[in-house]
Protein backbone atom coordinates (compact mmCIF):
# COMPACT_ATOMS: atom_id res chain seq x y z
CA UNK A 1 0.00 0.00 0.00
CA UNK A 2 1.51 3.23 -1.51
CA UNK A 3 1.89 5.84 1.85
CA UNK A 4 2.19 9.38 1.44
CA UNK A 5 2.89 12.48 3.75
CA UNK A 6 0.24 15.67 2.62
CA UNK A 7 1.29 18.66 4.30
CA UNK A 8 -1.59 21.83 5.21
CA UNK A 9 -3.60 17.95 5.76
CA UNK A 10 -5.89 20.22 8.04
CA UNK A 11 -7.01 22.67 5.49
CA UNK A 12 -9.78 22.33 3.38
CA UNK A 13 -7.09 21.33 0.74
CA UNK A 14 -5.63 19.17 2.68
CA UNK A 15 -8.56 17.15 3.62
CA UNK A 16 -10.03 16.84 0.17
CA UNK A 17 -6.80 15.38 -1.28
CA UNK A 18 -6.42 13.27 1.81
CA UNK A 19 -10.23 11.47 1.22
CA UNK A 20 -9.13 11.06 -2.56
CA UNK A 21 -5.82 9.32 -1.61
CA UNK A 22 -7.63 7.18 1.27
CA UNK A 23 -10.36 6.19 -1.04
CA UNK A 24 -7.82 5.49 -3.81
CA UNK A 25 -6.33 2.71 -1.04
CA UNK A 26 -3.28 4.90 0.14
CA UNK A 27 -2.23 5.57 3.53
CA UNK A 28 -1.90 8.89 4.54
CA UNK A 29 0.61 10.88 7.17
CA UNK A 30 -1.45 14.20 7.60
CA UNK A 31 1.10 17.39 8.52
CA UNK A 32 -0.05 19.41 11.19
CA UNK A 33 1.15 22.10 13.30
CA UNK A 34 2.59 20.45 16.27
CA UNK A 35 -0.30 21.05 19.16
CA UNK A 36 -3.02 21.62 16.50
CA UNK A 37 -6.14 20.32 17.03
CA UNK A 38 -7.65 21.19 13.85
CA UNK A 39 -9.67 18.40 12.04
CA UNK A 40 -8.39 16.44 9.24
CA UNK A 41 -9.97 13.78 7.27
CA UNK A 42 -11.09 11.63 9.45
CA UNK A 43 -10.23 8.21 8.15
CA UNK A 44 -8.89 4.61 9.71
CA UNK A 45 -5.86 4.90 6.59
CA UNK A 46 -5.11 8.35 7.82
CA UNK A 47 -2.83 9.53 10.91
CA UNK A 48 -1.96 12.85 11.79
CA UNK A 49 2.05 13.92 11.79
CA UNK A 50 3.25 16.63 14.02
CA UNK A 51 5.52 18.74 11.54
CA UNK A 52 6.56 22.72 11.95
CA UNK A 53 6.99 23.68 8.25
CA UNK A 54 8.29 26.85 9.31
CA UNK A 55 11.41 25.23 11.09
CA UNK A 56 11.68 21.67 9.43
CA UNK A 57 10.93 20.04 12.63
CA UNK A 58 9.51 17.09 12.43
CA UNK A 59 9.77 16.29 8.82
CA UNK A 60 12.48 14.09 8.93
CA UNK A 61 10.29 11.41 10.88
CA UNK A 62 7.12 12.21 9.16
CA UNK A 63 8.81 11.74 5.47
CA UNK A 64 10.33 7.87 6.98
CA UNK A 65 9.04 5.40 4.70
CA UNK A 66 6.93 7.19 2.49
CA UNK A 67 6.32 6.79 -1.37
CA UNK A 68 5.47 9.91 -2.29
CA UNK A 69 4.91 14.15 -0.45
CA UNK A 70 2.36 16.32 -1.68
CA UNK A 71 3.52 19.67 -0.72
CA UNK A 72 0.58 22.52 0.20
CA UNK A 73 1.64 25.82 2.21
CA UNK A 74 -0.31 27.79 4.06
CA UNK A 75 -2.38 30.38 2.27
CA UNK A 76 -0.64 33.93 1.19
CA UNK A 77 2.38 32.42 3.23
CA UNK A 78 5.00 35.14 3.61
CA UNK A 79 7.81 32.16 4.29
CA UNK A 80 6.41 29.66 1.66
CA UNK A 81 9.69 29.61 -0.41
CA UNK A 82 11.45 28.62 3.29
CA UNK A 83 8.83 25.49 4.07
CA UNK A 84 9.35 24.38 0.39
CA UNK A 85 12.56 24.65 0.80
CA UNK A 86 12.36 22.26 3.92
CA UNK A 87 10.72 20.16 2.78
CA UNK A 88 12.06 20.23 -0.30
CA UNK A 89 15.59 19.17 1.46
CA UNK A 90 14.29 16.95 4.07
CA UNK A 91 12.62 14.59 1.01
CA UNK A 92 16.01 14.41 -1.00
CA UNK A 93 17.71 13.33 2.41
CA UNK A 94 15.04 10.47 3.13
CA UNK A 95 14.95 9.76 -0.45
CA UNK A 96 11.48 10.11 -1.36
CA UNK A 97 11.01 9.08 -5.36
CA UNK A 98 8.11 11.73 -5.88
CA UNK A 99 6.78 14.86 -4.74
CA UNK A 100 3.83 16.80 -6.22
CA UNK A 101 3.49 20.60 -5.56
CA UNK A 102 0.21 21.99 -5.00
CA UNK A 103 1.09 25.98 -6.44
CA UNK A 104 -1.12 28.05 -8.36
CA UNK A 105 -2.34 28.96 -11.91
CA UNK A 106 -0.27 32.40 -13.15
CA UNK A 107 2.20 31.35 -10.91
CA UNK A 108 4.54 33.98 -12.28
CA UNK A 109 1.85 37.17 -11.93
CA UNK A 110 3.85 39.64 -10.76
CA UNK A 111 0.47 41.50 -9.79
CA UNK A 112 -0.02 38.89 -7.09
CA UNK A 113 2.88 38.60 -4.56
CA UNK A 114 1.86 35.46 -3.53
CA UNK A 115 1.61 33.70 -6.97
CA UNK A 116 5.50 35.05 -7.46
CA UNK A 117 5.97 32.88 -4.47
CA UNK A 118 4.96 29.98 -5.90
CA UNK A 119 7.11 30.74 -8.83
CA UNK A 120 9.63 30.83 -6.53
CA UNK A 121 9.03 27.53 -5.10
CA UNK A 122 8.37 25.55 -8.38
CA UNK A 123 11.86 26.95 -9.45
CA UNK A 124 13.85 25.64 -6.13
CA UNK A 125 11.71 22.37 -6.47
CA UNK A 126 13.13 21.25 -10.31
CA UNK A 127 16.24 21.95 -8.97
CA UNK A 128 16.12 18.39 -6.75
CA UNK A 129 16.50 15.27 -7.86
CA UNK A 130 12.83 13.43 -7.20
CA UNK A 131 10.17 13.04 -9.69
CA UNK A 132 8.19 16.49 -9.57
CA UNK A 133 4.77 17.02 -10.73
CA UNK A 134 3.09 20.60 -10.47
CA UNK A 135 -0.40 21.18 -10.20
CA UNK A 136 -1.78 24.85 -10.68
CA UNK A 137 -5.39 25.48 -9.91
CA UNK A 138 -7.59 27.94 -10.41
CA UNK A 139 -10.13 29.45 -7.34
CA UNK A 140 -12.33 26.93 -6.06
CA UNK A 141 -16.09 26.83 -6.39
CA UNK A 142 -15.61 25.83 -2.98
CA UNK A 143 -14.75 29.49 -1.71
CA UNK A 144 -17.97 31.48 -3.45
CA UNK A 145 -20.47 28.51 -2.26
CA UNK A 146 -21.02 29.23 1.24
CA UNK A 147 -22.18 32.85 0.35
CA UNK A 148 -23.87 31.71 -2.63
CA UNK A 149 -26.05 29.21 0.03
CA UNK A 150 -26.45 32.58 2.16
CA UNK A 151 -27.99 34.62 -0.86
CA UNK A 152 -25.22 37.14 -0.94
CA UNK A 153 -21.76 36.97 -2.56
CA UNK A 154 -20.16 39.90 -1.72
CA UNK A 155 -16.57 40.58 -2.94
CA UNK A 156 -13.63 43.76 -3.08
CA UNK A 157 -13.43 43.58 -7.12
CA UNK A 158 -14.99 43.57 -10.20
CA UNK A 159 -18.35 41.66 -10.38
CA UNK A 160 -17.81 41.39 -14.75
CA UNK A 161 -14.74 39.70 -14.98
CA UNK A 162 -14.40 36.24 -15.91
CA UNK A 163 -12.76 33.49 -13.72
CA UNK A 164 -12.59 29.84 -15.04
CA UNK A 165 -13.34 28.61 -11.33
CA UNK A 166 -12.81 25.25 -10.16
CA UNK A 167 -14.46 22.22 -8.19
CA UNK A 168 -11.86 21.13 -5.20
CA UNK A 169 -13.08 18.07 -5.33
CA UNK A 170 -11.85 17.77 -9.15
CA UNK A 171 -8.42 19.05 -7.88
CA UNK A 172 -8.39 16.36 -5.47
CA UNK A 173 -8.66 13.55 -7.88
CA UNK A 174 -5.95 14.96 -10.25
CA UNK A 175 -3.58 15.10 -6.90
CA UNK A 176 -4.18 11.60 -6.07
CA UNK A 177 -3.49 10.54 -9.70
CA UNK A 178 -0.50 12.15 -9.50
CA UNK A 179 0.44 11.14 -6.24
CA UNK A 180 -0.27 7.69 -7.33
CA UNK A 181 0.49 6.77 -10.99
CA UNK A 182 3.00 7.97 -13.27
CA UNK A 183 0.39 9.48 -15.82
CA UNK A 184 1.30 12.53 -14.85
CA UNK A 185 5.42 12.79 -13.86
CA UNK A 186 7.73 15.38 -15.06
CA UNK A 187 5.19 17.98 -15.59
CA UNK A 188 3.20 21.44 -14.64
CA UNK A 189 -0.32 21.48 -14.95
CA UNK A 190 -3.02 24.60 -15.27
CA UNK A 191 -6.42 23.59 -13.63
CA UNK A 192 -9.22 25.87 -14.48
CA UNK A 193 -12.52 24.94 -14.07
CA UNK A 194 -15.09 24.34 -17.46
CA UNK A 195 -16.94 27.54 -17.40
CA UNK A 196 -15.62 31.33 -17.63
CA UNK A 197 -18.19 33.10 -15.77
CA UNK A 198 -17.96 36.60 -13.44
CA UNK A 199 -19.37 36.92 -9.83
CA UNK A 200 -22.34 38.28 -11.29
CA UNK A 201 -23.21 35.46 -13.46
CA UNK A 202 -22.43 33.22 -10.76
CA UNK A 203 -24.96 34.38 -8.39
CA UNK A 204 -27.71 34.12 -11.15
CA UNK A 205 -26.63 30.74 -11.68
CA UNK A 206 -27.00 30.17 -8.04
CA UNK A 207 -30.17 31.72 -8.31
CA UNK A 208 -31.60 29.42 -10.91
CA UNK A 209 -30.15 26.75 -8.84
CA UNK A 210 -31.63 27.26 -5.38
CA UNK A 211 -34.49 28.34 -6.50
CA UNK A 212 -34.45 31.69 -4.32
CA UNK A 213 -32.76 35.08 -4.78
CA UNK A 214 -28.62 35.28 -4.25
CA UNK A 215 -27.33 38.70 -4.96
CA UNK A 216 -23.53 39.55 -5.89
CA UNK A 217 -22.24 42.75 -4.36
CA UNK A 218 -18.80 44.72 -5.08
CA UNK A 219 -18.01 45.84 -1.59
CA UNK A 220 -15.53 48.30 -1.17
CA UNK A 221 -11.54 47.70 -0.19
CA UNK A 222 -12.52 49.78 3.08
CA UNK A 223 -15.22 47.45 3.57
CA UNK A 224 -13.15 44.27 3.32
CA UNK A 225 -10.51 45.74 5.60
CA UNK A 226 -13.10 46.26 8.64
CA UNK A 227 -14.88 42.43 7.98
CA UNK A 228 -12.85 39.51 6.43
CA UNK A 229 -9.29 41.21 6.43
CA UNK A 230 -10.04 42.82 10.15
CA UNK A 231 -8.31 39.50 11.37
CA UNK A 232 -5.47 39.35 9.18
CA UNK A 233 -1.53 39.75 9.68
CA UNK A 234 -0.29 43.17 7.54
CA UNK A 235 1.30 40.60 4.81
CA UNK A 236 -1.27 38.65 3.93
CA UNK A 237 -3.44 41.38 3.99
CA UNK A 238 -1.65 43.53 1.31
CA UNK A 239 -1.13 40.23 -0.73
CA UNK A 240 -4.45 39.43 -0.89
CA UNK A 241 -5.43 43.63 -1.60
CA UNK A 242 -2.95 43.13 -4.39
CA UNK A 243 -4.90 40.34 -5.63
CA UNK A 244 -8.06 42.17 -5.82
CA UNK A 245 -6.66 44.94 -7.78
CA UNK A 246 -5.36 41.96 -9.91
CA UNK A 247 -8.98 40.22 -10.36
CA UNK A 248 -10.21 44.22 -10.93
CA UNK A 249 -7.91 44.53 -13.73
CA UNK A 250 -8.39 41.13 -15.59
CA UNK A 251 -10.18 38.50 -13.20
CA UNK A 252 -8.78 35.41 -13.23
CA UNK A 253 -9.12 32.75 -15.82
CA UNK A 254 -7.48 30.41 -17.61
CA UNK A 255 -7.08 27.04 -20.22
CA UNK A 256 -10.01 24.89 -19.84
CA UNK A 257 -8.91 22.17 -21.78
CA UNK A 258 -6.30 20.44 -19.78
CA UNK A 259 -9.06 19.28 -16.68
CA UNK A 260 -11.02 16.83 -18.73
CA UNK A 261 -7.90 15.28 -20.32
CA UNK A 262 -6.31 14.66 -16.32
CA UNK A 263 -9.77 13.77 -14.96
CA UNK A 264 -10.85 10.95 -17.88
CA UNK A 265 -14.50 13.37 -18.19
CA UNK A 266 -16.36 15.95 -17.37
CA UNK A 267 -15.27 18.53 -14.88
CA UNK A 268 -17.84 19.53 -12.48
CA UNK A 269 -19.81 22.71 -13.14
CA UNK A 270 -20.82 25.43 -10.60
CA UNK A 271 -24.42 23.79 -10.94
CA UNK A 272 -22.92 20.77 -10.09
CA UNK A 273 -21.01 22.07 -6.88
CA UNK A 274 -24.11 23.94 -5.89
CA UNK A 275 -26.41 20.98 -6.02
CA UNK A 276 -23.94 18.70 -3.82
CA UNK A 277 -25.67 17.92 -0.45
């Protein structure tokens, strides 16, 4: 059985890729903060790892005996270039065969600090010697649905541009293929989701959907700064304005084309996510 360490395994990254590797028959060594108490998948093939990605402690014992890593950060990371990098290291001196990169799509944006980050990462990461596959999503459906369910999606940019978003779940599945097989070795991969659609269509979708009125809203920066980014380090918080400005500019969308080929079918649609249970 094929035994692989996820890192971020208590985000909602983390756990999706950890139920498609579980139900894919893989055992799975979930990184977590040492101390954290934070859920992750809760499954009898998965264990939780104590590992400080900020330091490198712990990774030499969670990386013993694996196959294979699959490397997420923590969101708009300032130090994300320094965990790769340990973990990066720690892998080539336990000898791991295979490590797959969870980055971004536009990696090299320099609009978005945190994308060039990424960029950053993906470079020191080809320079090791294990098999390296690269996946680059798009947003997830996953972030717009909870509002959308609420009958308001309220956001600090544009409501016309077009963003190709994505399914998670659909992520997931390409990770644990590539976690898994060789189909996909050697190789950098955009993820966008199968429809191009702005915030405002999105909500009328959602309205269609649910059968009830959901509204999209451009809130103001200011606005954003005294709700969501109220509890936010000063980093991550001018990262993530940066991105807005981005999204204002151009949104964020990219090739279609590639998902269906790594998935064998159909992505799934924003109807589809909204309909899930």
């Amino acid at each position: 059985m094929t035994e692989v360490l996820v890192t971020g395994a208590a985000g909602k990254t983390g756990r999706a890729v950890t139920k498609a590797l579980v139900c894919r028959g893989a055992r799975v060594r979930c990184a977590v903060r040492p101390g954290s108490s934070t859920p992750i998948h809760e499954d009898a093939a998965a264990r939780r790892v104590p590992v400080d990605l900020a330091t490198g402690e712990g990774l030499g014992v969670a990386l013993a005996g694996v196959d294979a890593v699959y490397v997420i950060a923590p969101n708009v990371n300032a130090r994300e270039v320094e965990m790769v990098r340990h973990i990066a290291d720690a892998a080539v001196a336990a000898g791991i065969p295979r490590v797959v990169y969870h980055s971004v799509m536009h990696p090299d944006d320099t609009a978005m600090p945190h994308h060039l980050r990424k960029h950053e990462a993906e470079k020191l990461l080809r320079e090791k010697p294990f098999g390296l596959t690269i996946l680059r999503p798009a947003a997830y459906h996953q972030n717009l649905r909870p509002a959308a369910l609420a009958g308001e999606i309220a956001v600090p940019y544009s409501l016309d541009v077009p963003f190709t978003n994505v399914d998670l779940d659909d992520i997931a599945q390409v990770a644990a293929t590539a976690v898994l097989t060789r189909e996909l070795d050697h190789a950098a991969y955009d993820l966008a989701g199968p429809q191009e659609l702005s915030v405002r269509e999105l909500a009328a979708i959602a309205a269609d959907v649910l059968g009830r009125p959901v509204r999209a809203t451009q809130i103001s920066r200011e606005e954003w700064l005294a709700g969501a980014g109220a509890a936010l380090a000063p980093q991550p918080r001018a990262d993530l304005l940066a991105m807005f400005t981005a999204y204002d500019r151009e949104g964020f969308a990219g090739d279609s084309t590639i998902l269906p080929r790594l998935l064998g079918g159909a992505p799934s649609t924003w109807e589809n996510v909204l309909s899930v249970a």
